[in-house]
Protein backbone atom coordinates (compact mmCIF):
# COMPACT_ATOMS: atom_id res chain seq x y z
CA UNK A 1 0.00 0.00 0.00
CA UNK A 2 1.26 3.06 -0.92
CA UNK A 3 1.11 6.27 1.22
CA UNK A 4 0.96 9.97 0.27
CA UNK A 5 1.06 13.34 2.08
CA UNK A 6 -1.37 15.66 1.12
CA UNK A 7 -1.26 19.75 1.34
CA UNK A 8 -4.49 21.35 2.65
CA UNK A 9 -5.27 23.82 -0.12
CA UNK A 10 -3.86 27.55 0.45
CA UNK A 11 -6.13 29.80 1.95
CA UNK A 12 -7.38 32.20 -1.12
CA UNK A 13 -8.17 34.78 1.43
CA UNK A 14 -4.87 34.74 3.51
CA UNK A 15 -3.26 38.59 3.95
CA UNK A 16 -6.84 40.12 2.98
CA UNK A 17 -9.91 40.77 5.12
CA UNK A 18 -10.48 41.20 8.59
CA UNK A 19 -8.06 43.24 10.60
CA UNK A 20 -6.77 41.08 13.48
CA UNK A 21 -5.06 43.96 15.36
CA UNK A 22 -7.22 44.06 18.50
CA UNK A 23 -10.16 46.73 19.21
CA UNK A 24 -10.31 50.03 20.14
CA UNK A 25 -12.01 49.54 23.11
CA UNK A 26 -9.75 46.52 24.64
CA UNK A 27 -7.30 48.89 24.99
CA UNK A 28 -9.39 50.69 27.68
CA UNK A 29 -9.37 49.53 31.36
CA UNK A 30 -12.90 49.26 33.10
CA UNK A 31 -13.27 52.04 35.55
CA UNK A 32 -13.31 50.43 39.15
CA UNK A 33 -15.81 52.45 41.65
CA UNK A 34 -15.32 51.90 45.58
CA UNK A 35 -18.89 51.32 46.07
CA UNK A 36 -18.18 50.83 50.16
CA UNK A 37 -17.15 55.26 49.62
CA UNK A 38 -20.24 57.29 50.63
CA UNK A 39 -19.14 59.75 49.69
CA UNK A 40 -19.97 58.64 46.17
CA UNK A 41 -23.72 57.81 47.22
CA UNK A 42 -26.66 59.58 45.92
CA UNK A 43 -30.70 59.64 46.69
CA UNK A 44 -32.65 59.65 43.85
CA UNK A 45 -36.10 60.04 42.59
CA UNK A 46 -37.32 57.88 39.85
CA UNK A 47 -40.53 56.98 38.12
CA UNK A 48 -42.54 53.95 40.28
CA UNK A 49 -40.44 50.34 39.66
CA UNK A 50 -38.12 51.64 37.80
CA UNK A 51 -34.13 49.83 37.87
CA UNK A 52 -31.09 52.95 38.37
CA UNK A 53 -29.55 49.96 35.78
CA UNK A 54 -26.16 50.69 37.29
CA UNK A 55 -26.46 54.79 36.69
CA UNK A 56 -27.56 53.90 33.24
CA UNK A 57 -31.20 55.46 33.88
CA UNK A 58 -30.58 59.05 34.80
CA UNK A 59 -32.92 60.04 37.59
CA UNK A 60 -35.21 62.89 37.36
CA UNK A 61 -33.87 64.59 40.75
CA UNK A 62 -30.51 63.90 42.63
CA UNK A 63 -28.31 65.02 45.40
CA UNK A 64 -25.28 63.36 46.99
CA UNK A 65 -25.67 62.20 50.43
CA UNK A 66 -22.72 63.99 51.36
CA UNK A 67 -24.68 67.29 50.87
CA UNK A 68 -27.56 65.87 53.06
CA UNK A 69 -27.95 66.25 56.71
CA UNK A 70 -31.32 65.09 58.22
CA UNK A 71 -34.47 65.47 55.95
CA UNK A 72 -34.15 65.94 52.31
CA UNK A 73 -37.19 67.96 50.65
CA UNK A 74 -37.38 69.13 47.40
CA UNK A 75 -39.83 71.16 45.19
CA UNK A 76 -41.70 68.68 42.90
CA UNK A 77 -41.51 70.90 40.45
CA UNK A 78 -37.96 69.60 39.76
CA UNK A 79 -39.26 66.84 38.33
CA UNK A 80 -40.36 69.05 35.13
CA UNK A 81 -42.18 67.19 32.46
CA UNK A 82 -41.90 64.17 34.01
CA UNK A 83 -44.45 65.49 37.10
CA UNK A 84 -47.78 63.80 36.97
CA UNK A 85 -50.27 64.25 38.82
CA UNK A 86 -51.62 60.83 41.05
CA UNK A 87 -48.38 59.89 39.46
CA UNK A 88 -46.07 57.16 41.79
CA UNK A 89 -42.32 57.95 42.75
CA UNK A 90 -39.64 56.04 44.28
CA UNK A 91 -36.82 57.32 45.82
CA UNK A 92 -33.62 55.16 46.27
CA UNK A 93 -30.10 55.65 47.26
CA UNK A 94 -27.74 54.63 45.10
CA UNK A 95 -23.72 53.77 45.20
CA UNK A 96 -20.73 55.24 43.39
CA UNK A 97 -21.65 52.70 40.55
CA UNK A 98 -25.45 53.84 40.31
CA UNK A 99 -26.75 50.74 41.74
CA UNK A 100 -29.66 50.62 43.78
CA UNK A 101 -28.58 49.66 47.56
CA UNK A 102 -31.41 51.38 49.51
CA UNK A 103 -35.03 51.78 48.82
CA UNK A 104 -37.50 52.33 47.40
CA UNK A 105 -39.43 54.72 49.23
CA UNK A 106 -42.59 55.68 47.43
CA UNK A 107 -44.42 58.90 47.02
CA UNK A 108 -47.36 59.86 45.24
CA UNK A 109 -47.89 63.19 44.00
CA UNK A 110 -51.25 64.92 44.59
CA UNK A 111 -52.75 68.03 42.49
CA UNK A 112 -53.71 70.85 45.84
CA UNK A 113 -57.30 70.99 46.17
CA UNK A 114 -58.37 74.39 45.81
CA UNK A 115 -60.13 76.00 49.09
CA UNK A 116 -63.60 76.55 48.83
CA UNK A 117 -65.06 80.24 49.98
């Protein structure tokens, strides 16, 4: 019996195409957040059941906890268009990395009754 060697055939696309030089974007560390610093912790207000999504859902109002002593109130009229009326909040408190770690507390806005005479 007689053996032979045989050659794969050469690659027709060898040297063109893809780039193989790595991305853009590999070259890019990952920022890493302490999330035990509160000093990077936030409150929040969002609509009712929403997910922060890591910081990736901006929240309608903010402040840092390190600017808070005590009770935090705000005018509801920060929340601009997104103020409805009968409409549900939450508020949460969030880490350096935006994550939910606290909450929710819910509100509900009301519309003032007006007085009668």
């Amino acid at each position: 019996s007689t053996t032979t060697a045989s050659t794969p055939p050469a690659d027709p696309y060898e040297g063109e195409g893809a780039d193989v030089s790595p991305a853009a974007d590999e070259d890019f560390e990952v920022p890493v957040v302490d999330d035990s610093d509160v000093s990077l912790w936030t409150i929040a207000v969002y609509d009712r059941m929403a997910n922060p999504q890591g910081g990736k859902l901006a929240p309608y109002v903010s402040r840092s906890l390190g600017d808070l002593a005590g009770t935090w109130e705000f005018n509801v009229s920060e929340l601009g268009d997104a103020l409805l009326f009968d409409g549900q909040y939450d508020i949460r408190v969030l880490n350096g990395s935006g994550d939910g770690i606290a909450g929710p507390v819910t509100f509900k806005v009301v519309e003032a009754e007006e007085e009668e005479r």
